[in-house]
C-alpha atoms as a PDB file:
ATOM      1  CA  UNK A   1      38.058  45.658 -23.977  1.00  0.00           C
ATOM      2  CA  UNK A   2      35.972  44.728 -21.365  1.00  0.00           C
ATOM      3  CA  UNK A   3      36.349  45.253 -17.494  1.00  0.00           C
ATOM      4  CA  UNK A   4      37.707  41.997 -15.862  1.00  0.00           C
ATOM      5  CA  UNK A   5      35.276  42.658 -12.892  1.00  0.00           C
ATOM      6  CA  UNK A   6      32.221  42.521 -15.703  1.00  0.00           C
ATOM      7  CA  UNK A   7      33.509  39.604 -17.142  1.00  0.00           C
ATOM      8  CA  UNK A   8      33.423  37.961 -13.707  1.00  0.00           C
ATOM      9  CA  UNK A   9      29.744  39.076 -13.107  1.00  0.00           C
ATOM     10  CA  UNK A  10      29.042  38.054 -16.084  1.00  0.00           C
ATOM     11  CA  UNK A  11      30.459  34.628 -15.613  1.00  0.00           C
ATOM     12  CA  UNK A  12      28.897  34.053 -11.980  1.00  0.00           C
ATOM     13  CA  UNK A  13      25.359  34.962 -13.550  1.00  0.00           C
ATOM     14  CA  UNK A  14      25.419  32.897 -16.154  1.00  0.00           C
ATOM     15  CA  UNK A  15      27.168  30.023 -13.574  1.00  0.00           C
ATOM     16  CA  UNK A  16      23.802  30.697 -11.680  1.00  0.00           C
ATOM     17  CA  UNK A  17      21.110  30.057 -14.590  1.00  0.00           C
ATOM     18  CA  UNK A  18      23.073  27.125 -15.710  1.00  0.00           C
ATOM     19  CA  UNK A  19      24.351  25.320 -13.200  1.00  0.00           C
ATOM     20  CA  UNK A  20      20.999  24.286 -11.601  1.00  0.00           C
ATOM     21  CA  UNK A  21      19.573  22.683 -14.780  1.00  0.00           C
ATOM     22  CA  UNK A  22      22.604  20.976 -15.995  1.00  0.00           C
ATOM     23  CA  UNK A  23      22.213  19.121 -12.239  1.00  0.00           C
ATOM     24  CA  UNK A  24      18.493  18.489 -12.657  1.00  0.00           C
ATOM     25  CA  UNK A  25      19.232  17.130 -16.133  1.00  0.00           C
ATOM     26  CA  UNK A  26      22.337  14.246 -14.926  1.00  0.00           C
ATOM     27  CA  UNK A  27      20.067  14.225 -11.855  1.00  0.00           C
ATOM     28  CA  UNK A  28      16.968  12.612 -14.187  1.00  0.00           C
ATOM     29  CA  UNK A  29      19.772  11.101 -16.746  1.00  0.00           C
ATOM     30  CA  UNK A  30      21.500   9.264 -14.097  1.00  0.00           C
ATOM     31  CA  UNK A  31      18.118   8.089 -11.881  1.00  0.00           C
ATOM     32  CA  UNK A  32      19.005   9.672  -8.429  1.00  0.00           C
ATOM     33  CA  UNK A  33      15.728  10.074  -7.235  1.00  0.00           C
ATOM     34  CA  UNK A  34      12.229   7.959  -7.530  1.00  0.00           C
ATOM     35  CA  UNK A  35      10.291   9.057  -9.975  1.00  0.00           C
ATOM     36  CA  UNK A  36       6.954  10.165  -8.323  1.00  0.00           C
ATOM     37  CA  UNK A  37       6.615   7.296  -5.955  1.00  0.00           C
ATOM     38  CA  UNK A  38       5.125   8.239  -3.054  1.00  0.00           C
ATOM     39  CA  UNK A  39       3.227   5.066  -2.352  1.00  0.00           C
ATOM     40  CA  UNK A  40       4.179   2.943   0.885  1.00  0.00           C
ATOM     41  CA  UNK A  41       3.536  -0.213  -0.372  1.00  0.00           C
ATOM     42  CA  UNK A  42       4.437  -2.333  -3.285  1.00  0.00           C
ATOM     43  CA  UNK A  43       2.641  -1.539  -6.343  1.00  0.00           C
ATOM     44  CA  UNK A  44       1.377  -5.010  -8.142  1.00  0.00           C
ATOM     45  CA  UNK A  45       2.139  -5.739 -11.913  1.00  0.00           C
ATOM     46  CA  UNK A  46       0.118  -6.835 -13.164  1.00  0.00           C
ATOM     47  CA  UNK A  47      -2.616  -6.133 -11.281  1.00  0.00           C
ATOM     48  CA  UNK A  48      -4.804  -8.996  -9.233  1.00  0.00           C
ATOM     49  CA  UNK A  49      -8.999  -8.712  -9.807  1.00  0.00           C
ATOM     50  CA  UNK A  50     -10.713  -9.635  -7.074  1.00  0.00           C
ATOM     51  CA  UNK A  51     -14.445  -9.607  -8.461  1.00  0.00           C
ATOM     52  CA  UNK A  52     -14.516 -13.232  -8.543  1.00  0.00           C
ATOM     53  CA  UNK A  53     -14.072 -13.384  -5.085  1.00  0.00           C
ATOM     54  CA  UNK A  54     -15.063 -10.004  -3.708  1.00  0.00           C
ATOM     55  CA  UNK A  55     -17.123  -7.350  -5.606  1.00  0.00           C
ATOM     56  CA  UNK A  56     -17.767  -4.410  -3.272  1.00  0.00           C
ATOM     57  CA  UNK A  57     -17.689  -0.555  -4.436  1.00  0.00           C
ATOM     58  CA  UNK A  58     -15.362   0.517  -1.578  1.00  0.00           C
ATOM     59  CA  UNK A  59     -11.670   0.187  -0.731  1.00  0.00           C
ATOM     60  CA  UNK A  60     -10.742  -2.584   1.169  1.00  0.00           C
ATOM     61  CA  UNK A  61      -7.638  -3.849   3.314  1.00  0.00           C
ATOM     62  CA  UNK A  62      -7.305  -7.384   2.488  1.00  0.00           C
ATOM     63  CA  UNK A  63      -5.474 -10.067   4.683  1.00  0.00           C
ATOM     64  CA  UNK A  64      -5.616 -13.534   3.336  1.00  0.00           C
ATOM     65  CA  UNK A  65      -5.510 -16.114   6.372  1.00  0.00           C
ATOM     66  CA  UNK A  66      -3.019 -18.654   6.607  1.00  0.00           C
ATOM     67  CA  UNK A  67      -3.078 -22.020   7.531  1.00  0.00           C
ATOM     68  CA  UNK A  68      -0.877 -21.529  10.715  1.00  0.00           C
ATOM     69  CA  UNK A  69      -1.323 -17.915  12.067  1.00  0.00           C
ATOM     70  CA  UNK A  70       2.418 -16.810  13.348  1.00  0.00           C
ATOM     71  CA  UNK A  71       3.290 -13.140  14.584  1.00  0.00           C
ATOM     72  CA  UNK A  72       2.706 -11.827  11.197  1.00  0.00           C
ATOM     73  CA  UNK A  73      -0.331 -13.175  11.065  1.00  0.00           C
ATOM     74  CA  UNK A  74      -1.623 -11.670  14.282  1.00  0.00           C
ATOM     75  CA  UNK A  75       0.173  -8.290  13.703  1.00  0.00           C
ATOM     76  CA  UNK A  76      -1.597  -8.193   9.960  1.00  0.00           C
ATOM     77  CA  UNK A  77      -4.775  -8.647  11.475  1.00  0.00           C
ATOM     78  CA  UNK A  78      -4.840  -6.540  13.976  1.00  0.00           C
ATOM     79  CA  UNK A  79      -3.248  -3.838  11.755  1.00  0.00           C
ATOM     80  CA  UNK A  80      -6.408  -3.800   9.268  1.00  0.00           C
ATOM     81  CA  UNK A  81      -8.651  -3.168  12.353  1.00  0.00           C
ATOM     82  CA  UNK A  82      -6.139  -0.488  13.353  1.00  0.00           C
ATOM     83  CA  UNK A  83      -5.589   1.355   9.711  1.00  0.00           C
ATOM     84  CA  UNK A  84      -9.627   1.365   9.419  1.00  0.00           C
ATOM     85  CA  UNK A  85     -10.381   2.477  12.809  1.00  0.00           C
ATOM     86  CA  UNK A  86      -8.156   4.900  12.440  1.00  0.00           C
ATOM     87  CA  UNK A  87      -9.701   6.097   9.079  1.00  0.00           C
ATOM     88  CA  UNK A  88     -12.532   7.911  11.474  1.00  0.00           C
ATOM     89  CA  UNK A  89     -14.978   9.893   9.357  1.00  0.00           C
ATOM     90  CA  UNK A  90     -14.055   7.992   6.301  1.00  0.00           C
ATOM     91  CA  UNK A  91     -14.783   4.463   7.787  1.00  0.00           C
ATOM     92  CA  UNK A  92     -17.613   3.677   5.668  1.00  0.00           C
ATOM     93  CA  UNK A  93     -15.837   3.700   2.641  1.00  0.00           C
ATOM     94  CA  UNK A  94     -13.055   1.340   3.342  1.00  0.00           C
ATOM     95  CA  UNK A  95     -13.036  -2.196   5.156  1.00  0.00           C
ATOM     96  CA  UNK A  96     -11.643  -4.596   6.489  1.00  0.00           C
ATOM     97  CA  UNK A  97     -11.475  -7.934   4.651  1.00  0.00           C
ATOM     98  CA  UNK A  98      -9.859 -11.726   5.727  1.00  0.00           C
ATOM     99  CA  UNK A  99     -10.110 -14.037   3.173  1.00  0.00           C
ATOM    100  CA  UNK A 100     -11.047 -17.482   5.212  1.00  0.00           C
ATOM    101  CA  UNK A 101     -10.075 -21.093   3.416  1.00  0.00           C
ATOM    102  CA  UNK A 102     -10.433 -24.489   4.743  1.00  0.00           C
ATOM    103  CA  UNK A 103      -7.207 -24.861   5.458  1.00  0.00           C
ATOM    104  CA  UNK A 104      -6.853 -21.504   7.208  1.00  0.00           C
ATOM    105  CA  UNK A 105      -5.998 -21.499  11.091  1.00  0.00           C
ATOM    106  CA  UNK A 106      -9.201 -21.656  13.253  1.00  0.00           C
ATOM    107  CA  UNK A 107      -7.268 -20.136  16.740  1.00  0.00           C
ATOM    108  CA  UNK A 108      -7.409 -16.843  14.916  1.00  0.00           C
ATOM    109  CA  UNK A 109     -10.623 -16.947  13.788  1.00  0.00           C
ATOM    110  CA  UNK A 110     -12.128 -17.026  16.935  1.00  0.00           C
ATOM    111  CA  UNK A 111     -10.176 -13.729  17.681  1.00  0.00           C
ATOM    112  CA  UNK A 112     -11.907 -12.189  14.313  1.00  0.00           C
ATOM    113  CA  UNK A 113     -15.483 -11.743  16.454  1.00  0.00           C
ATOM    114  CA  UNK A 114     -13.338  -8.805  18.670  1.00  0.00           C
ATOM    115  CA  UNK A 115     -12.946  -6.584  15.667  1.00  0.00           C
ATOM    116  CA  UNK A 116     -16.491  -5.904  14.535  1.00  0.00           C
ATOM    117  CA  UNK A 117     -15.280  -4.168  11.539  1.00  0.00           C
ATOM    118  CA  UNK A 118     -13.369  -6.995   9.943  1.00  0.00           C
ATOM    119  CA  UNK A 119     -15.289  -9.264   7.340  1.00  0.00           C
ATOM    120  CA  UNK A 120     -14.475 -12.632   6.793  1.00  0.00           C
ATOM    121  CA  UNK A 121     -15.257 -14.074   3.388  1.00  0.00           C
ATOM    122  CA  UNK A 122     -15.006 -17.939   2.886  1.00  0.00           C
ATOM    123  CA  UNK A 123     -13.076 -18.881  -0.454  1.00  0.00           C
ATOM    124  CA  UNK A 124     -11.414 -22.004  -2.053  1.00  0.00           C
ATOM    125  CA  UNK A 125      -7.562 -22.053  -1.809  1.00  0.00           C
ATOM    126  CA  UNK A 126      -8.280 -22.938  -6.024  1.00  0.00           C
ATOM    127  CA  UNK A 127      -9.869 -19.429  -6.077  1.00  0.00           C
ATOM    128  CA  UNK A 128      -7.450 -17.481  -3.890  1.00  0.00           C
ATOM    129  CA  UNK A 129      -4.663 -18.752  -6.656  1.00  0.00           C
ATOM    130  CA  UNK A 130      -6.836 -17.844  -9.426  1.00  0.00           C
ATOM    131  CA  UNK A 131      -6.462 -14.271  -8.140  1.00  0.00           C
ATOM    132  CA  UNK A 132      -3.309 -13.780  -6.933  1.00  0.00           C
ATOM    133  CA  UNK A 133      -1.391 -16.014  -9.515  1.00  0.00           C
ATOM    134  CA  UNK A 134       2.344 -15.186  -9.091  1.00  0.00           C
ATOM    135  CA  UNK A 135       1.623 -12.862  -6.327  1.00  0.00           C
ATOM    136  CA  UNK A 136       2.474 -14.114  -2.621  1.00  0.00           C
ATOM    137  CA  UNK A 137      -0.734 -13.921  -0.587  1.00  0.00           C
ATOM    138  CA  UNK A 138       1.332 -13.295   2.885  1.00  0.00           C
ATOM    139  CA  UNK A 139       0.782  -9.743   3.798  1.00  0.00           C
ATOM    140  CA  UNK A 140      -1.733  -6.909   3.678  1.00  0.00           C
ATOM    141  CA  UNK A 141      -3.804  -5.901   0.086  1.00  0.00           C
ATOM    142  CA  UNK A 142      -5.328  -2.616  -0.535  1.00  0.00           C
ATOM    143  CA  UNK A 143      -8.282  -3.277  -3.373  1.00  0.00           C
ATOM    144  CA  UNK A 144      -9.537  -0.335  -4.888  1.00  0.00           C
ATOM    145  CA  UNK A 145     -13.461  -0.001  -5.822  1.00  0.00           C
ATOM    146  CA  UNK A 146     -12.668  -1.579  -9.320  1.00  0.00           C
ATOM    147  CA  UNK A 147     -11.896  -4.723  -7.362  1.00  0.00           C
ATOM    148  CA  UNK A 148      -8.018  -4.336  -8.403  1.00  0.00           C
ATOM    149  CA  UNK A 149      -5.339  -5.281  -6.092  1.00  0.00           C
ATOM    150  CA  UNK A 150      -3.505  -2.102  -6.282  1.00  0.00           C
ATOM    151  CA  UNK A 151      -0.667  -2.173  -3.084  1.00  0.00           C
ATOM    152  CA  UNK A 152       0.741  -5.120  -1.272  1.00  0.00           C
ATOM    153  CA  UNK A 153       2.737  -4.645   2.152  1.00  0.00           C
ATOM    154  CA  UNK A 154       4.904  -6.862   3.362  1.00  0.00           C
ATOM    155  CA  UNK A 155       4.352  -9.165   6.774  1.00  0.00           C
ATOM    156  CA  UNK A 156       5.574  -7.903   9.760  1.00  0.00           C
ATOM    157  CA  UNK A 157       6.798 -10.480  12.826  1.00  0.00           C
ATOM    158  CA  UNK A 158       8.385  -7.930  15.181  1.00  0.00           C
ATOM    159  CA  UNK A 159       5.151  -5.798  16.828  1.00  0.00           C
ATOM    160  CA  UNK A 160       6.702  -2.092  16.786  1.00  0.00           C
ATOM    161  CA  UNK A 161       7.540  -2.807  13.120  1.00  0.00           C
ATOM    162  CA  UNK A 162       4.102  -3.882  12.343  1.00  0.00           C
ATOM    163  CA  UNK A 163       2.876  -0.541  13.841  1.00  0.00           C
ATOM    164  CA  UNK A 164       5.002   1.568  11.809  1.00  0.00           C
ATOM    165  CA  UNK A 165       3.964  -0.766   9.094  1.00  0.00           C
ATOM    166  CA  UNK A 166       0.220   0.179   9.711  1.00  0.00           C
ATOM    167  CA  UNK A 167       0.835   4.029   9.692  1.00  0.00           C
ATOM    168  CA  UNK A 168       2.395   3.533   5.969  1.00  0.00           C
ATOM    169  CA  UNK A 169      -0.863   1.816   5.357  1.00  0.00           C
ATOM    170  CA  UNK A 170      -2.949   4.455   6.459  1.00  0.00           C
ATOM    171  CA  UNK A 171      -1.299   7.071   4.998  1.00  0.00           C
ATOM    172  CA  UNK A 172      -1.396   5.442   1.221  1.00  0.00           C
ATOM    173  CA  UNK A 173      -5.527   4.687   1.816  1.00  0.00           C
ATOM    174  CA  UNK A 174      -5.695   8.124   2.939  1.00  0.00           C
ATOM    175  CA  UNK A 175      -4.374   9.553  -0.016  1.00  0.00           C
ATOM    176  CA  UNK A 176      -6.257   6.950  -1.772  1.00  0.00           C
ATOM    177  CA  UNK A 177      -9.257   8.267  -0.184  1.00  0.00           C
ATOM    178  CA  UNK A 178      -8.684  11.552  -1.179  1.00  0.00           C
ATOM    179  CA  UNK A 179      -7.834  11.749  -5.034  1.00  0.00           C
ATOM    180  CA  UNK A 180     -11.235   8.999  -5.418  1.00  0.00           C
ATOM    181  CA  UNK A 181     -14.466  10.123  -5.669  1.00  0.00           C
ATOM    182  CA  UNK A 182     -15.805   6.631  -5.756  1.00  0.00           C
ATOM    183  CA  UNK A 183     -16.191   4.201  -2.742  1.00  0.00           C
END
């Protein structure tokens, strides 16, 4: 008959092995963790195209202007300056894009000539829809060199929000930046 004090061992080890994948299993089973999401922003399904609009072979951070430019507004735009500014080396393969409509707000637009690195693009409100369908167009896009709109991030009203907000957005494009080889 066998020691009790092997038996125990013998227990304990095999509490050891097991344990830890009987947890990972109800772990996946029972969804307490994202699956693989890293990503700051809001991934888009289905995905926008913008080559109607806006074909360019380089990521861009897309802010579509409103017709009355609020706190959001101001903190989006000067956010996409920020994120690609901050970029540094890797500027030139990213930019900074407002979409401009006739019924946008002109106050801000004025402002646009103080970030040198922003684009504006003139487009039809008919055409802005076109693309973004069932997608709200209040917030910041990151477009991918396929002309997809991949991420969306939410507006931003209070300022130290909005700057938080921005780091998220770097982060993602860096990461972008790093697995592409195009753009």
């Amino acid at each position: 008959m066998a020691n009790p004090s092997h038996r125990k061992t013998m227990l304990l080890v095999a509490a050891v092995f097991i344990l830890p994948v009987a947890l990972a299993k109800l772990a996946l089973e029972m969804d307490w963790f994202s699956r693989a999401s890293t990503n700051k922003g809001v991934l888009l399904e289905p995905i926008p195209n913008l080559a109607n609009l806006d074909s360019q072979h380089k990521w861009r951070l897309l802010y579509v202007l409103p017709s009355r430019c609020d706190a959001a507004c101001e903190n989006a735009l000067v956010a996409i300056n920020q994120v690609w500014v901050a970029l540094g080396r890797e500027q030139d393969r990213a930019e900074p894009l407002v979409i401009v409509m006739a019924d946008s707000d002109a106050k801000p637009r004025q402002h646009l000539s103080e970030f040198p690195g922003i684009r504006m693009m003139q487009a039809s409100q008919q055409d802005v829809n076109e693309v973004f369908k069932d997608v709200p167009t209040d917030g910041i896009f990151l477009v991918d060199t396929l002309d997809n709109v991949v991420l969306r991030y939410p507006p931003q009203i209070e300022q130290q929000q909005a700057v938080l907000h921005s780091r998220d957005i770097l982060a993602d494009l860096r990461k972008l930046l790093k697995l592409s080889r195009i753009g």
